[in-house]
Protein backbone atom coordinates (compact mmCIF):
# COMPACT_ATOMS: atom_id res chain seq x y z
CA UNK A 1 241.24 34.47 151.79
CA UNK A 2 238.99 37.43 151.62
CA UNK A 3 235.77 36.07 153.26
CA UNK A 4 238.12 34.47 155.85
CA UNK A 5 239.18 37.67 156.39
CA UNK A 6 235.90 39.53 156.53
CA UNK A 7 235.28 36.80 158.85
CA UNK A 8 237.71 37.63 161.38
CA UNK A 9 236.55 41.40 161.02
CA UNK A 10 233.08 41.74 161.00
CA UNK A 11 233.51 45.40 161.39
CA UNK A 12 235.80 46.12 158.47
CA UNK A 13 233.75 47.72 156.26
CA UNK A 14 232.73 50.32 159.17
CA UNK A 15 235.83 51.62 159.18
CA UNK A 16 236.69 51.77 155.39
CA UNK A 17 233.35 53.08 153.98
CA UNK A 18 235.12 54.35 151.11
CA UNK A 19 235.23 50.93 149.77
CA UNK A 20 231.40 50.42 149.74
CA UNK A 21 231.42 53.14 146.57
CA UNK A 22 232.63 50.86 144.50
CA UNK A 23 231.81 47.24 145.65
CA UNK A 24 228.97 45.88 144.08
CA UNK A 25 225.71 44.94 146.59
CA UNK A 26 224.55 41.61 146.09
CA UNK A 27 221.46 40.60 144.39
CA UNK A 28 218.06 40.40 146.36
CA UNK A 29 215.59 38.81 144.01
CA UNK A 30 211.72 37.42 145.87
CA UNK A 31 211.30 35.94 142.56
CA UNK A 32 211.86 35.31 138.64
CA UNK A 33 210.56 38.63 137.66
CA UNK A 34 211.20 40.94 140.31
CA UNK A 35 213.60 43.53 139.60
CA UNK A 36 216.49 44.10 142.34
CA UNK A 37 215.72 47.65 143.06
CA UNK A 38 218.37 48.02 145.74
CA UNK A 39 221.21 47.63 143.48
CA UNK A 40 219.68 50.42 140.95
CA UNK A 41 218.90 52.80 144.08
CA UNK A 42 222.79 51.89 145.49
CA UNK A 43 224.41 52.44 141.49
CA UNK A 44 222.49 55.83 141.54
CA UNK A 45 223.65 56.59 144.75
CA UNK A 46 227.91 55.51 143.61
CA UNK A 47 227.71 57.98 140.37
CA UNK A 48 226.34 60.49 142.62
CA UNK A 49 228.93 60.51 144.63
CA UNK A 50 231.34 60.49 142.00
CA UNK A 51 230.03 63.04 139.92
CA UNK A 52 229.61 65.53 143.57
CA UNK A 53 233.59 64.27 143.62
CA UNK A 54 234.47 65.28 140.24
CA UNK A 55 232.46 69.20 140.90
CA UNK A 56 234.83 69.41 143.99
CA UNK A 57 237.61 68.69 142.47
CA UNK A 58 236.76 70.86 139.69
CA UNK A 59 235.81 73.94 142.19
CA UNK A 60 239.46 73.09 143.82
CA UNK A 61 241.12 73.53 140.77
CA UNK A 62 238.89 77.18 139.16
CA UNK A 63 239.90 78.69 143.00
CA UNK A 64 243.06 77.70 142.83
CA UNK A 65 243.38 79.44 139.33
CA UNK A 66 241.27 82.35 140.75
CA UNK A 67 243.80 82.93 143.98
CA UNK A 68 247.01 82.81 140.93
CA UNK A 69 245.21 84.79 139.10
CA UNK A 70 244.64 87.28 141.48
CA UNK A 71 248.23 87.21 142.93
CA UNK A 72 249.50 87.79 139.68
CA UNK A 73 247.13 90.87 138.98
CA UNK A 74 248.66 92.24 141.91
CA UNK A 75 251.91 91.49 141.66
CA UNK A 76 251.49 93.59 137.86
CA UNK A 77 249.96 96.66 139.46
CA UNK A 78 252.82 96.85 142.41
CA UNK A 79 255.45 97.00 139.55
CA UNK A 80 253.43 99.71 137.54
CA UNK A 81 253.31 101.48 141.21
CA UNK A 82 256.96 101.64 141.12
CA UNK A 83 257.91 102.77 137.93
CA UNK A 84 259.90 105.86 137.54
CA UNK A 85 259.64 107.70 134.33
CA UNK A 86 258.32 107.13 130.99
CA UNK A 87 261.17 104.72 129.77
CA UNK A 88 260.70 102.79 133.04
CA UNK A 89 256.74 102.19 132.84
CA UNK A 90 256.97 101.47 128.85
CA UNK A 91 259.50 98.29 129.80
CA UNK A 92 257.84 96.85 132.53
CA UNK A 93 254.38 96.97 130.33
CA UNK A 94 256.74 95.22 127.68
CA UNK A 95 259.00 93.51 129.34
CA UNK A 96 257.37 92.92 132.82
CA UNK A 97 254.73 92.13 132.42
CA UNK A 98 254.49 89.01 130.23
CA UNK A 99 256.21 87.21 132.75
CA UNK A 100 254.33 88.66 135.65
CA UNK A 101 251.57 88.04 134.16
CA UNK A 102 252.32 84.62 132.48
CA UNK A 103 251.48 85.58 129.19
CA UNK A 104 253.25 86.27 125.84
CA UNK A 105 252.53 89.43 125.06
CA UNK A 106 251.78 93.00 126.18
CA UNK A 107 251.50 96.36 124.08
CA UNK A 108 250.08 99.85 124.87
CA UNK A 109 247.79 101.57 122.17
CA UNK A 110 247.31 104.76 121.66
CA UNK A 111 245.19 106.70 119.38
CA UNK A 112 246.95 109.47 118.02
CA UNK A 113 247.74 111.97 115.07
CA UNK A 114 251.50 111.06 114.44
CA UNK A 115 252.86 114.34 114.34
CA UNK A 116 250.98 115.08 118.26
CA UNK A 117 252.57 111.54 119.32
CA UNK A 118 256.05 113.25 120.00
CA UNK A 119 258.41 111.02 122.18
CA UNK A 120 255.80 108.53 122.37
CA UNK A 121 256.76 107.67 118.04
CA UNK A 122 260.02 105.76 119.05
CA UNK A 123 259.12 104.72 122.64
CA UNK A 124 259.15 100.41 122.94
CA UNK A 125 255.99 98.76 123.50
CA UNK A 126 253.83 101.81 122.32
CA UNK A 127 251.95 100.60 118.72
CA UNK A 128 250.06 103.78 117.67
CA UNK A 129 246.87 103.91 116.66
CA UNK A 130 244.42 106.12 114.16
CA UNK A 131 241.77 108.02 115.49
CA UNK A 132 238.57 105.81 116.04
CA UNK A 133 240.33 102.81 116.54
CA UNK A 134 239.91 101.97 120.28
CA UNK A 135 236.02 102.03 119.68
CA UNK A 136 236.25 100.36 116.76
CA UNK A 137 238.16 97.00 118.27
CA UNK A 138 236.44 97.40 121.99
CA UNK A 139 232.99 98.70 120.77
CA UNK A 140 231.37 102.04 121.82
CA UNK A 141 231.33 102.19 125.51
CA UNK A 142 232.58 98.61 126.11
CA UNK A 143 235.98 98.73 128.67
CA UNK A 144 237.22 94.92 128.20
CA UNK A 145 237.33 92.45 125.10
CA UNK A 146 238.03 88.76 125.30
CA UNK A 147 238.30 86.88 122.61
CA UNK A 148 240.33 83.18 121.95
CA UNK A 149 239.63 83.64 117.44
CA UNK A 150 241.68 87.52 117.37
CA UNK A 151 241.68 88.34 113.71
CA UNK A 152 242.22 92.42 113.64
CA UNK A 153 242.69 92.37 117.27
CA UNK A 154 246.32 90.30 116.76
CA UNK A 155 247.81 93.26 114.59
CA UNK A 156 248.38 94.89 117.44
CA UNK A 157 250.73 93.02 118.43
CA UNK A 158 253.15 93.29 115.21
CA UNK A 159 255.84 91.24 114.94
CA UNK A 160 254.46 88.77 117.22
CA UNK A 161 250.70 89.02 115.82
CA UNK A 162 251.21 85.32 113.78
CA UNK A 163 251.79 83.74 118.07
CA UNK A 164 248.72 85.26 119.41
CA UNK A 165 245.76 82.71 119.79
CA UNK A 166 243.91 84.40 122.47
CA UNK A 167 243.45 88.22 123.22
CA UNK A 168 242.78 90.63 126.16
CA UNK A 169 241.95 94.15 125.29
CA UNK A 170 241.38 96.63 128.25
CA UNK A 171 240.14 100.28 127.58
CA UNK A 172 242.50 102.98 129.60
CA UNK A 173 240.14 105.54 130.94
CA UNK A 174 242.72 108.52 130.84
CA UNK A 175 240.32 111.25 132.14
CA UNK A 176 241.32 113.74 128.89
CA UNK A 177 239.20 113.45 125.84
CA UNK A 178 240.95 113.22 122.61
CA UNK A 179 243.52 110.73 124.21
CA UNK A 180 241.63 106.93 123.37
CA UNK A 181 244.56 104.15 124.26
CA UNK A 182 243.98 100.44 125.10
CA UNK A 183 246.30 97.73 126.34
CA UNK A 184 246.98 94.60 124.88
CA UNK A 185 247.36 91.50 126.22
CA UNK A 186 247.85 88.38 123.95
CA UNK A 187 248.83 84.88 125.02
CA UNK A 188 249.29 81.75 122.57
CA UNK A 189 246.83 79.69 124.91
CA UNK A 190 243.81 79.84 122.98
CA UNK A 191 242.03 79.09 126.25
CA UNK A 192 243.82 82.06 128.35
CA UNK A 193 241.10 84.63 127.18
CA UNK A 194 237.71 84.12 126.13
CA UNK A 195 234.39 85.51 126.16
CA UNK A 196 231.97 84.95 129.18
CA UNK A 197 235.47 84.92 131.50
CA UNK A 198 235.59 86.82 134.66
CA UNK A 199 237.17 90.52 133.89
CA UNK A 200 237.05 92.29 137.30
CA UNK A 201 241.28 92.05 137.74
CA UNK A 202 241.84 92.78 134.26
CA UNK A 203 239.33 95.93 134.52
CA UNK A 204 241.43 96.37 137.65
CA UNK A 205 244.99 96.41 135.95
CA UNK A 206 243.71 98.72 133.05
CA UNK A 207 242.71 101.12 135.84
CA UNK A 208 245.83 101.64 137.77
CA UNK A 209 248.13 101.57 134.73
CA UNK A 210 245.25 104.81 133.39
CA UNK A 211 246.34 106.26 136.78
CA UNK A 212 250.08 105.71 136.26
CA UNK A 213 250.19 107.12 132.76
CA UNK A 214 247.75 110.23 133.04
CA UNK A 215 251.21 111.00 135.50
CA UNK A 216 253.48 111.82 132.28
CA UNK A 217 251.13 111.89 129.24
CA UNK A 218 250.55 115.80 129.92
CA UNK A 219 254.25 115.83 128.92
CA UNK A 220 254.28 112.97 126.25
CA UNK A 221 251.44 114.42 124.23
């Protein structure tokens, strides 16, 4: 039924090209050993195609996670934008963002004696830190850390420390010295952070959330 078809359509395969990916050419063969070097060179040329098929698909699918990504980013700074005061910024780092964000996790760090911390002791979302400590987890001039194996890193994070698989830690540039602080971002998808990733949004978000804080810690400090 087939080669009747073909038959009847000479000019079938014109139109469905697709379909000669994945039919196999018939043998040509001038004698016993002679090698049919148009079916190799026609093979080669099939997993060609369907390994240019799978990159595509594959750069698709990383720009599609690039555009979320940045929309998210975004969407994280315009809330930080519109907090009010203290109270207000501290629970949409907290609160907010994890969702915005799609993560599980967010604190804010900051290096501090405790009896200069003031309001900031009781304030939600806050873990504070001793003196040295931001250098010590980022390294000496470093702003971001990835990492998907946190070990020290995950303390930040308290109570939720034993849920955090993969970490984000972005230095806040607060233009004082004296003031180190860091935020936190942990997610239980060991793949959501990791080193060699792409940290322009995250330096991003650590900048404008520097600029919305250096607003009220002259007060909080």
């Amino acid at each position: 039924d087939v080669a009747a078809f073909l038959r009847r359509h000479p000019a079938f395969l014109n139109d469905r090209s697709d379909l000669l990916e994945t039919l196999t050419p018939p043998a040509e063969r001038q004698g016993r050993r002679v090698l049919d070097m148009q079916r190799f060179v026609i093979q080669r040329l099939q997993r060609t195609i369907a390994t240019v098929r799978a990159q595509e698909s594959e750069m698709v699918t990383t720009l599609r996670a690039n555009r979320s990504s940045t929309a998210r980013v975004y969407a994280a700074v315009l809330a930080l934008c519109e907090s009010g005061a203290l109270e207000n910024l501290t629970e949409i780092i907290s609160n907010d963002l994890p969702t915005i964000l799609e993560i599980d996790v967010v604190m804010l760090a900051v290096e501090a004696e405790p009896e200069q911390i003031g309001s900031l002791r009781s304030t939600h979302g806050i873990i504070l830190q001793p003196r040295g400590r931001v250098d010590a987890l980022l390294g000496p001039g470093r702003d971001v850390l990835l990492t998907d194996a946190p070990t020290e890193e995950a303390e930040l994070f308290a109570g939720a420390a034993s849920l955090v698989k993969s970490v984000a830690l972005l230095r806040l540039r607060l233009g004082r010295p004296g003031r180190p602080a860091l935020l936190a971002l942990g997610s239980r998808d060991p793949a959501r952070f990791a080193p060699g990733q792409a940290t322009d949004l995250l330096t991003f978000l650590a900048e404008a959330l520097a600029r919305r804080m250096r607003e009220w810690l002259d007060y909080a400090l």
